[in-house]
PDB file of N, CA and C in Angstrom:
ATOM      1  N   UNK A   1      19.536 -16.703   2.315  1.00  0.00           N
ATOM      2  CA  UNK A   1      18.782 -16.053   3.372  1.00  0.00           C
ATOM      3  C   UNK A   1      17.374 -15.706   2.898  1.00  0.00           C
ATOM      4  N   UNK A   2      16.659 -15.228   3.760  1.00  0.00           N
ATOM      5  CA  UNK A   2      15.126 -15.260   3.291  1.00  0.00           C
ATOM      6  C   UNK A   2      15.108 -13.482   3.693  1.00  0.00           C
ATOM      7  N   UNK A   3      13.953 -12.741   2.710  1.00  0.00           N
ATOM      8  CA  UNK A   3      13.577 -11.872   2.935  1.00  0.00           C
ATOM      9  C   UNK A   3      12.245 -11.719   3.074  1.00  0.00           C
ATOM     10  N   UNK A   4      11.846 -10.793   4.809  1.00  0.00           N
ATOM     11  CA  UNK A   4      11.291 -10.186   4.866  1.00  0.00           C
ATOM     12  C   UNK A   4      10.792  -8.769   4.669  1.00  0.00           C
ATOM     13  N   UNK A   5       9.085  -9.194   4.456  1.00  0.00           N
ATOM     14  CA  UNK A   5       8.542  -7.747   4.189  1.00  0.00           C
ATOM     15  C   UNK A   5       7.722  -7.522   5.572  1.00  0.00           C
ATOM     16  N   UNK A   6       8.374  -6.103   6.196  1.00  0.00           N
ATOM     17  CA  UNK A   6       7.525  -5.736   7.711  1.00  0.00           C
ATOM     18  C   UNK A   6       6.700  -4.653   7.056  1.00  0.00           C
ATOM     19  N   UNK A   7       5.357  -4.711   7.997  1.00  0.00           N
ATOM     20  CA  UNK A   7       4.853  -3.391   7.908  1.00  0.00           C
ATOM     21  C   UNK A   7       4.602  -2.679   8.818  1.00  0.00           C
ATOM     22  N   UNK A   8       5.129  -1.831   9.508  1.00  0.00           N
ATOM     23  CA  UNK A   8       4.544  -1.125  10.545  1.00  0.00           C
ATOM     24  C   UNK A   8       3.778  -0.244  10.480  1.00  0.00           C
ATOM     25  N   UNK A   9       3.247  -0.280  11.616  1.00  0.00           N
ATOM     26  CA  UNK A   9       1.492   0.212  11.427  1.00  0.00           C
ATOM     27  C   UNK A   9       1.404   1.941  12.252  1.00  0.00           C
ATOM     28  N   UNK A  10       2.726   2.554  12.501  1.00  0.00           N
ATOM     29  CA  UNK A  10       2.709   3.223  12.827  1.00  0.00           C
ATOM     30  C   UNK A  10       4.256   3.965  12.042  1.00  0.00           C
ATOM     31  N   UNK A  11       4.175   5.311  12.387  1.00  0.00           N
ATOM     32  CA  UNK A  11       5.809   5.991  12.504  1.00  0.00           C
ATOM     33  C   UNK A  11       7.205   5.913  13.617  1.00  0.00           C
ATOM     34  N   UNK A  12       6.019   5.483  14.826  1.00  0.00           N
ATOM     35  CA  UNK A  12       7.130   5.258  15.972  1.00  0.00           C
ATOM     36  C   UNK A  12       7.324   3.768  15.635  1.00  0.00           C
ATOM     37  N   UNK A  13       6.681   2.540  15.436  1.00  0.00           N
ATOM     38  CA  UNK A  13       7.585   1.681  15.049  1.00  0.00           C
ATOM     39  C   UNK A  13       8.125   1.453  13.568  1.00  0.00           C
ATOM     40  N   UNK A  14       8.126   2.129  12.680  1.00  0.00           N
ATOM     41  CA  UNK A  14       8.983   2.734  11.453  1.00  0.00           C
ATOM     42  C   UNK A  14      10.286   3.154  12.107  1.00  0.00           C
ATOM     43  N   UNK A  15      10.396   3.863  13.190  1.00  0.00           N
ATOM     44  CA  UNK A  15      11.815   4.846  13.156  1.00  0.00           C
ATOM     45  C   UNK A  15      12.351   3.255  13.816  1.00  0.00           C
ATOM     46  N   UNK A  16      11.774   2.917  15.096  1.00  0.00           N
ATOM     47  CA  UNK A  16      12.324   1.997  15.935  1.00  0.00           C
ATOM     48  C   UNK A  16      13.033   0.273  15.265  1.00  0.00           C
ATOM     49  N   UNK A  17      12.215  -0.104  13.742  1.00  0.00           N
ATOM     50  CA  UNK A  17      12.344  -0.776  13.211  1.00  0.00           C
ATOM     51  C   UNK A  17      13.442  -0.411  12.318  1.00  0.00           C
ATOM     52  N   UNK A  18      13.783   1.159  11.740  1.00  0.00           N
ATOM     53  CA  UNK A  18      14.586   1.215  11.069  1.00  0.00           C
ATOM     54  C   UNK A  18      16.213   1.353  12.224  1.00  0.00           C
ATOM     55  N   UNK A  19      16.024   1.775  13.411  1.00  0.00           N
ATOM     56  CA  UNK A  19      17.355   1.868  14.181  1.00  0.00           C
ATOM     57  C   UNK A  19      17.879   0.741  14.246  1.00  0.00           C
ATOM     58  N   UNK A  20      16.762  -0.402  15.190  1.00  0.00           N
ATOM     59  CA  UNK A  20      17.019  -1.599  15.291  1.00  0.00           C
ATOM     60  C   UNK A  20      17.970  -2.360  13.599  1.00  0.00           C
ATOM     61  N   UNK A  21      17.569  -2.453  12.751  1.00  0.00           N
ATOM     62  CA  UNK A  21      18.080  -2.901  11.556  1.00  0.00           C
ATOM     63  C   UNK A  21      19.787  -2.285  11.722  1.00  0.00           C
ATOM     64  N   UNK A  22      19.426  -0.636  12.001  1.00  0.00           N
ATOM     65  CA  UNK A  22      20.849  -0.247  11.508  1.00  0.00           C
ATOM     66  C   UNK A  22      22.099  -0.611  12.549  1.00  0.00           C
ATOM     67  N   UNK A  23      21.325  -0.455  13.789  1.00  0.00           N
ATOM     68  CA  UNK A  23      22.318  -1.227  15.110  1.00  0.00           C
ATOM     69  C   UNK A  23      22.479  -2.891  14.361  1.00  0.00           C
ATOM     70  N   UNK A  24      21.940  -3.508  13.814  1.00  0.00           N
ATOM     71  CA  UNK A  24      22.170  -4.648  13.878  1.00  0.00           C
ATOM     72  C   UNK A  24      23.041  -5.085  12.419  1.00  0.00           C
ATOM     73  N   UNK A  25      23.043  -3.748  12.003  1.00  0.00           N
ATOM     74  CA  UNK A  25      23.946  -3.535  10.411  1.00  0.00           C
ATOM     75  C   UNK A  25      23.121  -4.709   9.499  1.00  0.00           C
ATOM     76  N   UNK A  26      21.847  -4.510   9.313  1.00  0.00           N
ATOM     77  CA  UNK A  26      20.874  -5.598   8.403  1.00  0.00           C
ATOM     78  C   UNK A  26      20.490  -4.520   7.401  1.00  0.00           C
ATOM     79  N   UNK A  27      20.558  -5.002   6.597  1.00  0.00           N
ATOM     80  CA  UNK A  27      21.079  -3.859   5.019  1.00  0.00           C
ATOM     81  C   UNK A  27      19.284  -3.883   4.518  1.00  0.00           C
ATOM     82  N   UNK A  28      18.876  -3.071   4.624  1.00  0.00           N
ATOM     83  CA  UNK A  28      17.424  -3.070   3.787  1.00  0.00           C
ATOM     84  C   UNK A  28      16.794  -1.993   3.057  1.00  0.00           C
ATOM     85  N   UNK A  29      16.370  -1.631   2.188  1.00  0.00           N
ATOM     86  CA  UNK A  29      15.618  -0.769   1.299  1.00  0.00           C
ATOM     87  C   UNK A  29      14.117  -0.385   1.381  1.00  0.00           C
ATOM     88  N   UNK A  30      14.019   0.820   1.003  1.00  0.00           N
ATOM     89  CA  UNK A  30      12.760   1.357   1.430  1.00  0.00           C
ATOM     90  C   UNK A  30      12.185   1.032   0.140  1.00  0.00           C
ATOM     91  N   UNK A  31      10.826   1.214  -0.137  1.00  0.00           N
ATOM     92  CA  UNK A  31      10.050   0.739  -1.578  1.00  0.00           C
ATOM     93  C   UNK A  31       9.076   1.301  -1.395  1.00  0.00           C
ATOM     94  N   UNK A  32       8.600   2.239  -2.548  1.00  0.00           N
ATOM     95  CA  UNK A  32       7.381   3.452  -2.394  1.00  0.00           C
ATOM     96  C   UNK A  32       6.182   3.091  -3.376  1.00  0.00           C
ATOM     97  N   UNK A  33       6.215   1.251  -3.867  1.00  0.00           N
ATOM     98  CA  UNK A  33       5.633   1.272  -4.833  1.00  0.00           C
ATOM     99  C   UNK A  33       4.480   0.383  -4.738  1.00  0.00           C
ATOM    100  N   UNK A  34       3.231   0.590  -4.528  1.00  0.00           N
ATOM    101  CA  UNK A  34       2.271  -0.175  -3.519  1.00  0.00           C
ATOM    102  C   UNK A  34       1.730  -0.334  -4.418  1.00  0.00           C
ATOM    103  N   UNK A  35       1.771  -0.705  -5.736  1.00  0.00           N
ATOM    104  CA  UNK A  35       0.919  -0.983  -6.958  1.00  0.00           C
ATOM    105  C   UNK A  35       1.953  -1.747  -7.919  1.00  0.00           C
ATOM    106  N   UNK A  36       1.621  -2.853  -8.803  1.00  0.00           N
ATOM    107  CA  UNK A  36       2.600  -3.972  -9.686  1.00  0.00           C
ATOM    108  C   UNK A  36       1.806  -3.060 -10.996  1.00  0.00           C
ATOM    109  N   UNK A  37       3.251  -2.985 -11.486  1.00  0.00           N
ATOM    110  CA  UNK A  37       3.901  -2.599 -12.568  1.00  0.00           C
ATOM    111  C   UNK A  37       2.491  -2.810 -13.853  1.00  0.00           C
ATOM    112  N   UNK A  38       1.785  -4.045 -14.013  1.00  0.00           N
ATOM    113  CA  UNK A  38       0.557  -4.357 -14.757  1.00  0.00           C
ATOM    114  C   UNK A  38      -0.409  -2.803 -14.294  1.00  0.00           C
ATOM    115  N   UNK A  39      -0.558  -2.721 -13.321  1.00  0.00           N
ATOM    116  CA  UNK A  39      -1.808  -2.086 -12.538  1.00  0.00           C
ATOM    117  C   UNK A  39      -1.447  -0.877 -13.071  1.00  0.00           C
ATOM    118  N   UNK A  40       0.031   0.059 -13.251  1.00  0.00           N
ATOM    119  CA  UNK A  40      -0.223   1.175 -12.881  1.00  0.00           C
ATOM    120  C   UNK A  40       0.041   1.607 -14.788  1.00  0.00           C
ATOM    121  N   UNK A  41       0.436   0.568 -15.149  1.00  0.00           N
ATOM    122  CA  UNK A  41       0.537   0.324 -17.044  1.00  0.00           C
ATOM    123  C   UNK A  41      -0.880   0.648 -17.342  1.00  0.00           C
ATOM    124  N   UNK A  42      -1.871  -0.095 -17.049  1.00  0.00           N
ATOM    125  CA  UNK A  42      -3.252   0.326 -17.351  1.00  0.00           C
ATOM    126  C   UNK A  42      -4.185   1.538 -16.568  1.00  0.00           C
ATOM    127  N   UNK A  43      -3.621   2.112 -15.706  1.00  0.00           N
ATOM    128  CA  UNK A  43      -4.023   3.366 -15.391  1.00  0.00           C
ATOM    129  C   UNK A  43      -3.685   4.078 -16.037  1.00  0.00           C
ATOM    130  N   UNK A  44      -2.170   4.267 -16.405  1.00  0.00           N
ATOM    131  CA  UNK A  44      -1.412   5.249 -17.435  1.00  0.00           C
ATOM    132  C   UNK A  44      -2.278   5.121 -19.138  1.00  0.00           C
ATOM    133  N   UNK A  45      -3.013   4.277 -19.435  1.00  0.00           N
ATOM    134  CA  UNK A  45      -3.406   3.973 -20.441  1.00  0.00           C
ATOM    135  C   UNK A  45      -4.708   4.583 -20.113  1.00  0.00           C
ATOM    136  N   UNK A  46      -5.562   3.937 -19.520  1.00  0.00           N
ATOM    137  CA  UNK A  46      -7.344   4.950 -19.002  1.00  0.00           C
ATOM    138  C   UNK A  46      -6.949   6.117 -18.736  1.00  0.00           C
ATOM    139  N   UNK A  47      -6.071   6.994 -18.732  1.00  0.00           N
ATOM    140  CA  UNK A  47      -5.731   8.612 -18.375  1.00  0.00           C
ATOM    141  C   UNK A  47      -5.352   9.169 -19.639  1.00  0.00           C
ATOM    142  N   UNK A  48      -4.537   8.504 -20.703  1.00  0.00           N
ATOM    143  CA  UNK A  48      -4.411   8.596 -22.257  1.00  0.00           C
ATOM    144  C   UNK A  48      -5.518   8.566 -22.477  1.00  0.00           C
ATOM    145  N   UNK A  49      -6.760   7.590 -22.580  1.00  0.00           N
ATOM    146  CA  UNK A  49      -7.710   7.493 -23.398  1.00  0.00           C
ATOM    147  C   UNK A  49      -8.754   8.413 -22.880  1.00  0.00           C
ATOM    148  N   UNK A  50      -8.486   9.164 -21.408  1.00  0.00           N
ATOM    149  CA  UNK A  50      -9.327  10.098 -20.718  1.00  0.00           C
ATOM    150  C   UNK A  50      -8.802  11.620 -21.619  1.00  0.00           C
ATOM    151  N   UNK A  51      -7.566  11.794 -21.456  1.00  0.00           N
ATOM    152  CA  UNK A  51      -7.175  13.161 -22.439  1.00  0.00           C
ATOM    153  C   UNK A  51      -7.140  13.280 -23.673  1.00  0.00           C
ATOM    154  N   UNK A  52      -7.685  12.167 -24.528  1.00  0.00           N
ATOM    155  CA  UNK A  52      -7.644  11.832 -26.056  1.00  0.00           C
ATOM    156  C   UNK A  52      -9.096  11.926 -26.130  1.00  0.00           C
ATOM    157  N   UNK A  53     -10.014  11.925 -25.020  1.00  0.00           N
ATOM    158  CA  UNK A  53     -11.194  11.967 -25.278  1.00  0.00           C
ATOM    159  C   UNK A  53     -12.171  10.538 -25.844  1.00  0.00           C
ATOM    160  N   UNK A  54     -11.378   9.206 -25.851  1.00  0.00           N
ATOM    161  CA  UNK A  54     -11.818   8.047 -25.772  1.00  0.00           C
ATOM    162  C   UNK A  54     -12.562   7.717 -24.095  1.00  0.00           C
ATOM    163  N   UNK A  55     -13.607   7.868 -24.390  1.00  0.00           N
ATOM    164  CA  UNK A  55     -14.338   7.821 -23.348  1.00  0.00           C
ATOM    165  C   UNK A  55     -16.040   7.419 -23.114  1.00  0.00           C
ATOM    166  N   UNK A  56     -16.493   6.943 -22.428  1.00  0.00           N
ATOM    167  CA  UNK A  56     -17.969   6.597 -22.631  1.00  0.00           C
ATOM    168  C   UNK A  56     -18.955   7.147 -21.230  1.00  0.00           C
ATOM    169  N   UNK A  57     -19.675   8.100 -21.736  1.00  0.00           N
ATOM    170  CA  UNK A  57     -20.730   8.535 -20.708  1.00  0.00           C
ATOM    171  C   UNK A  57     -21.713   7.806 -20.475  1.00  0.00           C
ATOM    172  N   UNK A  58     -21.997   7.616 -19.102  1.00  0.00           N
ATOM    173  CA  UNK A  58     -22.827   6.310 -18.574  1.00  0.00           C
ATOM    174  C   UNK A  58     -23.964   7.555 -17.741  1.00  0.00           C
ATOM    175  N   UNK A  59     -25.284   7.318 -18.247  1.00  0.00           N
ATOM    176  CA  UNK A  59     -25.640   8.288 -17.338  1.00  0.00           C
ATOM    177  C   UNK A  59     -25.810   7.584 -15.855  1.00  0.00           C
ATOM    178  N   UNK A  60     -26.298   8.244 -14.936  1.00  0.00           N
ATOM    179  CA  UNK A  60     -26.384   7.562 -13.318  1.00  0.00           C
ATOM    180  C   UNK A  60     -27.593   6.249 -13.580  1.00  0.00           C
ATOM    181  N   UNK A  61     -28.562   6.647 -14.138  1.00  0.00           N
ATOM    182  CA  UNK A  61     -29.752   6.401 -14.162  1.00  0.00           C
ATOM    183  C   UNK A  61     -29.589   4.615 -14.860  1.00  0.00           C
ATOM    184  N   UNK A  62     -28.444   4.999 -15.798  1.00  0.00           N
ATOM    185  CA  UNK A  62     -28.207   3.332 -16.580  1.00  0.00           C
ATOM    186  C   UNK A  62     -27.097   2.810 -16.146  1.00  0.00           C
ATOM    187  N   UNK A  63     -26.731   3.357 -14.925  1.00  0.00           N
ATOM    188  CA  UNK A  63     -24.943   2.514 -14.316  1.00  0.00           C
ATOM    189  C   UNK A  63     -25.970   0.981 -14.513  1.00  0.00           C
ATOM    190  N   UNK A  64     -26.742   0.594 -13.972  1.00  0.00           N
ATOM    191  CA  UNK A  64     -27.264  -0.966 -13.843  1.00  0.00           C
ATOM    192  C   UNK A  64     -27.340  -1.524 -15.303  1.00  0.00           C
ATOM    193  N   UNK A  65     -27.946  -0.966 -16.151  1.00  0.00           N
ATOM    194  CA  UNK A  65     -28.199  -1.490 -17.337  1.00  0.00           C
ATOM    195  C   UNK A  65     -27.411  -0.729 -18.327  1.00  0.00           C
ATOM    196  N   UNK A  66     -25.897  -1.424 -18.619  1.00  0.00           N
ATOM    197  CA  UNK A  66     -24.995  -1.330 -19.556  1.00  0.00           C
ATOM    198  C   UNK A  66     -25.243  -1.729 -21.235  1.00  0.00           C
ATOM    199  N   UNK A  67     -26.272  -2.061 -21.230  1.00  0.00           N
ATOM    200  CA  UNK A  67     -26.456  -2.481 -22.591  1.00  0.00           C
ATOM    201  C   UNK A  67     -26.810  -1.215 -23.466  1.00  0.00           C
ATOM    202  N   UNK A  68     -27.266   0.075 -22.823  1.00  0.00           N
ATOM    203  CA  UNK A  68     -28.037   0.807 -23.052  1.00  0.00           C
ATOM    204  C   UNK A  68     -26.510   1.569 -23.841  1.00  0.00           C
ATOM    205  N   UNK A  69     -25.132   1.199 -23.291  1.00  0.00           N
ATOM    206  CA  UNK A  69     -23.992   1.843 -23.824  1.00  0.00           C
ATOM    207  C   UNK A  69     -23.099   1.039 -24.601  1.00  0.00           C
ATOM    208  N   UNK A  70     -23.392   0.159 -24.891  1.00  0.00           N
ATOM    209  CA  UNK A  70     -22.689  -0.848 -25.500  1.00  0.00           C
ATOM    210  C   UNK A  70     -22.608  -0.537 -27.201  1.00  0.00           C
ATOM    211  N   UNK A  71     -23.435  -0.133 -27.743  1.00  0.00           N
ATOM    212  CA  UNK A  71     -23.733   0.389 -29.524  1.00  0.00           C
ATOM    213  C   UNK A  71     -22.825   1.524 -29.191  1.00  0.00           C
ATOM    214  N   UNK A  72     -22.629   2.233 -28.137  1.00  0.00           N
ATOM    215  CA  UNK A  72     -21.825   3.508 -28.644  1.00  0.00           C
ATOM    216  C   UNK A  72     -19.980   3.401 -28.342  1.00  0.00           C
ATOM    217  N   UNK A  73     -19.871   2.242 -27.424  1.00  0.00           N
ATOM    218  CA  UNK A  73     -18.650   1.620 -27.200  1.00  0.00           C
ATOM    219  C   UNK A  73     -17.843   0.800 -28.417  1.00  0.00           C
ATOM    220  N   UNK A  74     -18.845  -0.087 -28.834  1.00  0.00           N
ATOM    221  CA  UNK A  74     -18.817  -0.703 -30.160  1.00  0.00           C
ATOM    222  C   UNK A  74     -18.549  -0.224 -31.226  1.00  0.00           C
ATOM    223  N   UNK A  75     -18.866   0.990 -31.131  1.00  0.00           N
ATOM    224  CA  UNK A  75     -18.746   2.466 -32.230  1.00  0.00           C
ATOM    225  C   UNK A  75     -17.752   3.252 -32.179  1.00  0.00           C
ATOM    226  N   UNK A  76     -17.053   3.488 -31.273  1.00  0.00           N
ATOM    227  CA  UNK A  76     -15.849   3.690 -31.212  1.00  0.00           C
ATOM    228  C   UNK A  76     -14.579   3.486 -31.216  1.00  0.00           C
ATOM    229  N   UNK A  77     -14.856   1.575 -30.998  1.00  0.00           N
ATOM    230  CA  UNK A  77     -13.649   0.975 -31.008  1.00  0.00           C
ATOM    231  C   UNK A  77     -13.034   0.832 -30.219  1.00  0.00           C
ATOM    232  N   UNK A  78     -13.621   1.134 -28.654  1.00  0.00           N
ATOM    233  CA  UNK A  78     -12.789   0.461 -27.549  1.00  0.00           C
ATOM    234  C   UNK A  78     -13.156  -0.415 -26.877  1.00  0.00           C
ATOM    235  N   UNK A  79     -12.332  -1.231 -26.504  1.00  0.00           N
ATOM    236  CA  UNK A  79     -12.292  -2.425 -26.153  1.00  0.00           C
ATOM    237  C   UNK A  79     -12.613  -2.510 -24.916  1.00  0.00           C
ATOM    238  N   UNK A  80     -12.461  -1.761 -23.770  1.00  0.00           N
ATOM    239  CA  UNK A  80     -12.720  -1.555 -22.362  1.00  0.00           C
ATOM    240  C   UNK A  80     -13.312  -0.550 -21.962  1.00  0.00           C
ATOM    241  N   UNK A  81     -14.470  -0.892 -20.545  1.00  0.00           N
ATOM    242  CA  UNK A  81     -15.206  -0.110 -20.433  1.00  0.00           C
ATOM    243  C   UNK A  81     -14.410   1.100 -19.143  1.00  0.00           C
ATOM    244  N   UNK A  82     -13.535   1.726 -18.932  1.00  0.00           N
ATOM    245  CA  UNK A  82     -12.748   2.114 -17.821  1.00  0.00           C
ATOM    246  C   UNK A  82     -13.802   2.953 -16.433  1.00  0.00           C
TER     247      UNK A  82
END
């Protein structure tokens, strides 16, 4: 059998989509996880390196020109700019 993924774009067709299923005894699971497993691995990692204090201040003025932070990134040893 093939599975579908619905999305309803509201709560009234959420409830109506979930009755319909259960009148029709179609067995399905709810899933709260709107982010892959990679994505939320490297957030959990930029929030470590945010409370460890691995971190790089960009002032506003040089968001365009990154080079200006690159010697002090280099200097610290991290590999990504988060």
């Amino acid at each position: 059998m093939e599975t579908l993924i619905v999305q309803p774009e509201n709560k009234e067709q959420l409830v109506a989509l979930k009755a319909f299923m259960k009148a029709m005894k179609i067995k399905f699971q709810k899933e709260e996880k709107p982010y892959s497993q990679g994505f939320i691995a490297k957030m959990e990692r930029a929030e470590e390196d945010i409370k460890a204090g691995r971190t790089t201040k960009i002032e506003p003025a040089d968001i365009w020109n990154l080079s200006c932070c690159l010697t002090s990134i280099e200097q610290s040893g991290r590999k990504h700019v988060y």
